[in-house]
C-alpha atoms as a PDB file:
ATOM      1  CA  UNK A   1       1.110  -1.171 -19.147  1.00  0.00           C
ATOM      2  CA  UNK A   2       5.344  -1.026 -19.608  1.00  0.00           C
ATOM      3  CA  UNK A   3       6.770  -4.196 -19.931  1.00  0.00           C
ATOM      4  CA  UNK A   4      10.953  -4.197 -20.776  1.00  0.00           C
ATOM      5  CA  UNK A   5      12.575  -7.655 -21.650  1.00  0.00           C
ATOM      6  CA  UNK A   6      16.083  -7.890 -21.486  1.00  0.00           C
ATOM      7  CA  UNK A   7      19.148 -10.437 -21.588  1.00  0.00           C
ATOM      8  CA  UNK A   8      17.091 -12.281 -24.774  1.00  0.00           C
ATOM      9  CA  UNK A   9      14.282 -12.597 -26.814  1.00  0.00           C
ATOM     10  CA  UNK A  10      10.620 -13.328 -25.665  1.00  0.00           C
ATOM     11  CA  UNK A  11       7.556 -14.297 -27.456  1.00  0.00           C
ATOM     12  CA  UNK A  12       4.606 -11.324 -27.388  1.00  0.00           C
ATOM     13  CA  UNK A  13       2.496 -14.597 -26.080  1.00  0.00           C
ATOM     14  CA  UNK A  14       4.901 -15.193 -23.118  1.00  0.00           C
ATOM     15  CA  UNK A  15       4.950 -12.296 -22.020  1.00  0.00           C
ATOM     16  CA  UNK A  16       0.811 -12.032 -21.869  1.00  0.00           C
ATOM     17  CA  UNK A  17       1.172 -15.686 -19.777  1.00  0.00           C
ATOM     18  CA  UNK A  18       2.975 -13.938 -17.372  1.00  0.00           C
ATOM     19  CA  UNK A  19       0.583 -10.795 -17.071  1.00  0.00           C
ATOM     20  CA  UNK A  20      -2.136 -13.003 -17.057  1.00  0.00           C
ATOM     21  CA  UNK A  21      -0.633 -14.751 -13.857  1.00  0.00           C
ATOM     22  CA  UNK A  22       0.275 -11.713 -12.325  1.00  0.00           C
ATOM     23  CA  UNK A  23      -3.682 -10.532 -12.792  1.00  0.00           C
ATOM     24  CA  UNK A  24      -4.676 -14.259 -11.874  1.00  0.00           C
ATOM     25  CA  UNK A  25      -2.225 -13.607  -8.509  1.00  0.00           C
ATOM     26  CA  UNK A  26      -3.992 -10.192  -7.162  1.00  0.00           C
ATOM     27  CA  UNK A  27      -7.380 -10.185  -9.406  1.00  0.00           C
ATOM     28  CA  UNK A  28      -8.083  -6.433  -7.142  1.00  0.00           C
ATOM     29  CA  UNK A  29      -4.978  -5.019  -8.564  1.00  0.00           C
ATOM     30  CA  UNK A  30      -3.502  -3.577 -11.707  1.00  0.00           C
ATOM     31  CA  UNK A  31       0.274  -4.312 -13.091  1.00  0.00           C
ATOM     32  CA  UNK A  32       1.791  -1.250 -13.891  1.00  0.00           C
ATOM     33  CA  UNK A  33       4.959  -2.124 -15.001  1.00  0.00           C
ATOM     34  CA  UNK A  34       7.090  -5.547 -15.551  1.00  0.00           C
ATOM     35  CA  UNK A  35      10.155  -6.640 -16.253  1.00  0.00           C
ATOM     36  CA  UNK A  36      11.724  -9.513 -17.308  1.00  0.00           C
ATOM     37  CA  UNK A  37      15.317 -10.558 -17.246  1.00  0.00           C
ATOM     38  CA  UNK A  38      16.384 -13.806 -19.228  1.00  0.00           C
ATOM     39  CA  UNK A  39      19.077 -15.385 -18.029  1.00  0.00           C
ATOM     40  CA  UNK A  40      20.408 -18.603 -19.281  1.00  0.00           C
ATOM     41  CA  UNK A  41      17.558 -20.923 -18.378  1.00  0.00           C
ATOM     42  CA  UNK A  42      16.012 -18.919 -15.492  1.00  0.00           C
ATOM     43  CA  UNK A  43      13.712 -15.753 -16.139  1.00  0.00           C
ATOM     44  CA  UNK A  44      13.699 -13.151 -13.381  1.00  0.00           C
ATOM     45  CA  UNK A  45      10.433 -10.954 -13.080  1.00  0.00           C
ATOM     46  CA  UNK A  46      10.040  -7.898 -11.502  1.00  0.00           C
ATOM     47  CA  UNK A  47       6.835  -6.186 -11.467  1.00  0.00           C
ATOM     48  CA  UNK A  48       4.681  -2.935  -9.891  1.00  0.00           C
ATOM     49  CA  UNK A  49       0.983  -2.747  -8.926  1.00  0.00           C
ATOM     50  CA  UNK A  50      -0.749   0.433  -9.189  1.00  0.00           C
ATOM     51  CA  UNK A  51      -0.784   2.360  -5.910  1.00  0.00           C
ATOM     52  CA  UNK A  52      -3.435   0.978  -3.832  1.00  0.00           C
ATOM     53  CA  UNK A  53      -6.204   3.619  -2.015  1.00  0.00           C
ATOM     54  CA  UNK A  54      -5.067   4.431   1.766  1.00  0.00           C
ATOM     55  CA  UNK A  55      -7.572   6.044   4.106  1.00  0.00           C
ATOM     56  CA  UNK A  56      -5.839   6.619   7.218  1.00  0.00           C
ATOM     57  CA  UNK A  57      -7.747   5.280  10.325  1.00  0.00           C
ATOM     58  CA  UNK A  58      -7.937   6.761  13.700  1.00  0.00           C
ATOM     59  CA  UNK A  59      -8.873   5.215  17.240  1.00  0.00           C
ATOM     60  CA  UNK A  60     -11.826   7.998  18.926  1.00  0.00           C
ATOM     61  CA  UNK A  61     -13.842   7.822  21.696  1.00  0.00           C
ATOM     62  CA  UNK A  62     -13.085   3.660  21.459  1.00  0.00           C
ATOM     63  CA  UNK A  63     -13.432   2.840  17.798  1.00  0.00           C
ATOM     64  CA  UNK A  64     -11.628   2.592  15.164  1.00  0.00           C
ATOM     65  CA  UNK A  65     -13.105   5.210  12.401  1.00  0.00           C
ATOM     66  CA  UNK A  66     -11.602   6.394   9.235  1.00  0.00           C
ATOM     67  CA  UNK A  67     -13.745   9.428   9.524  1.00  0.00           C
ATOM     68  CA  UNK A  68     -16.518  10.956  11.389  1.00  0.00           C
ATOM     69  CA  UNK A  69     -19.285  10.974   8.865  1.00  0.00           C
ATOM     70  CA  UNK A  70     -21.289   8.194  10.236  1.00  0.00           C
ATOM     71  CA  UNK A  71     -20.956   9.448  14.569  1.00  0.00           C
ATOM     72  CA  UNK A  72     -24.465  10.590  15.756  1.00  0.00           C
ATOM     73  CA  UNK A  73     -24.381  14.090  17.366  1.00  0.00           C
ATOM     74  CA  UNK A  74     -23.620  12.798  21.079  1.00  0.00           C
ATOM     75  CA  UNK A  75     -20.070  11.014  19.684  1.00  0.00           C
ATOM     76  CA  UNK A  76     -19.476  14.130  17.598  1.00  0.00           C
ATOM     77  CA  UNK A  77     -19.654  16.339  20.674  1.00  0.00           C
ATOM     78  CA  UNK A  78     -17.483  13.657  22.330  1.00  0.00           C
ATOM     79  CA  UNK A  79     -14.970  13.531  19.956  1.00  0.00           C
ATOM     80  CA  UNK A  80     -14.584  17.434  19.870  1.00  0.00           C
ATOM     81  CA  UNK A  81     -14.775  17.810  23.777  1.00  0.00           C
ATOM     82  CA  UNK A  82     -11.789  14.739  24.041  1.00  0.00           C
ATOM     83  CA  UNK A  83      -8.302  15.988  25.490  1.00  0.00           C
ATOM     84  CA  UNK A  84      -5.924  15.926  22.900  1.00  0.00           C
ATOM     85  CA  UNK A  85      -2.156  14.726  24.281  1.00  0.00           C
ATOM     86  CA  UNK A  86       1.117  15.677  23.167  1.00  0.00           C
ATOM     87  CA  UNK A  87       4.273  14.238  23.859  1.00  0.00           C
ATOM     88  CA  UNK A  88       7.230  17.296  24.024  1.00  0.00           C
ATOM     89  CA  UNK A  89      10.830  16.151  24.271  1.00  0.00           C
ATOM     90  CA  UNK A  90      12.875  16.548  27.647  1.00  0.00           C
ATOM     91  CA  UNK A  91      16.085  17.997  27.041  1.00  0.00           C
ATOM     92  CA  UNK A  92      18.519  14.596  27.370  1.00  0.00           C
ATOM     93  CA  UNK A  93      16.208  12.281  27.349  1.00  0.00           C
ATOM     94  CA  UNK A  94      16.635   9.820  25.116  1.00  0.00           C
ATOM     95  CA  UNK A  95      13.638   9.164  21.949  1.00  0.00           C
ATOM     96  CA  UNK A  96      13.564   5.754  23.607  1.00  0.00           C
ATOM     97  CA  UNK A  97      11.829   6.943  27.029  1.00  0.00           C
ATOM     98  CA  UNK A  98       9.225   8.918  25.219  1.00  0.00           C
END
């Protein structure tokens, strides 16, 4: 964990209160970095999260699935019998349209 302070001085214990918030804020996330910028009486914080997992789902055959692990054999055949659709680009036509 990076943390930068700049523009003054900050106590090691201040800056765990704010970690702590940040962890009390999003409990199923991480802080990767923060930063903290003094200035005068205000303190701006800026802060990043580890990168969260993405599994990219997919509407088949009528559901939403992020893979097909869990189909039986009649929704696998489905899925691999399914016409797949492409959309080409007419010359002039605008991105709009299509």
């Amino acid at each position: 964990m990076q943390y930068t302070v700049e523009g003054g001085e900050m106590s090691e214990a201040e800056v765990q209160a704010y970690l702590h918030e940040l962890r009390r804020l999003h409990p199923e996330r991480n802080p990767t970095e923060l930063h903290i910028r003094i200035n005068g009486e205000f303190v701006d914080i800026s802060y990043q999260y580890e990168t969260a997992p993405f599994e990219r789902i997919r509407r088949i055959t009528g559901y939403l699935v992020g893979s097909l692990d869990r189909f039986n054999d009649a929704k696998r055949a489905e899925e691999s019998e399914r016409v797949k659709h492409q959309v080409d680009e007419e010359p002039g036509l605008s991105q709009d349209f299509i």
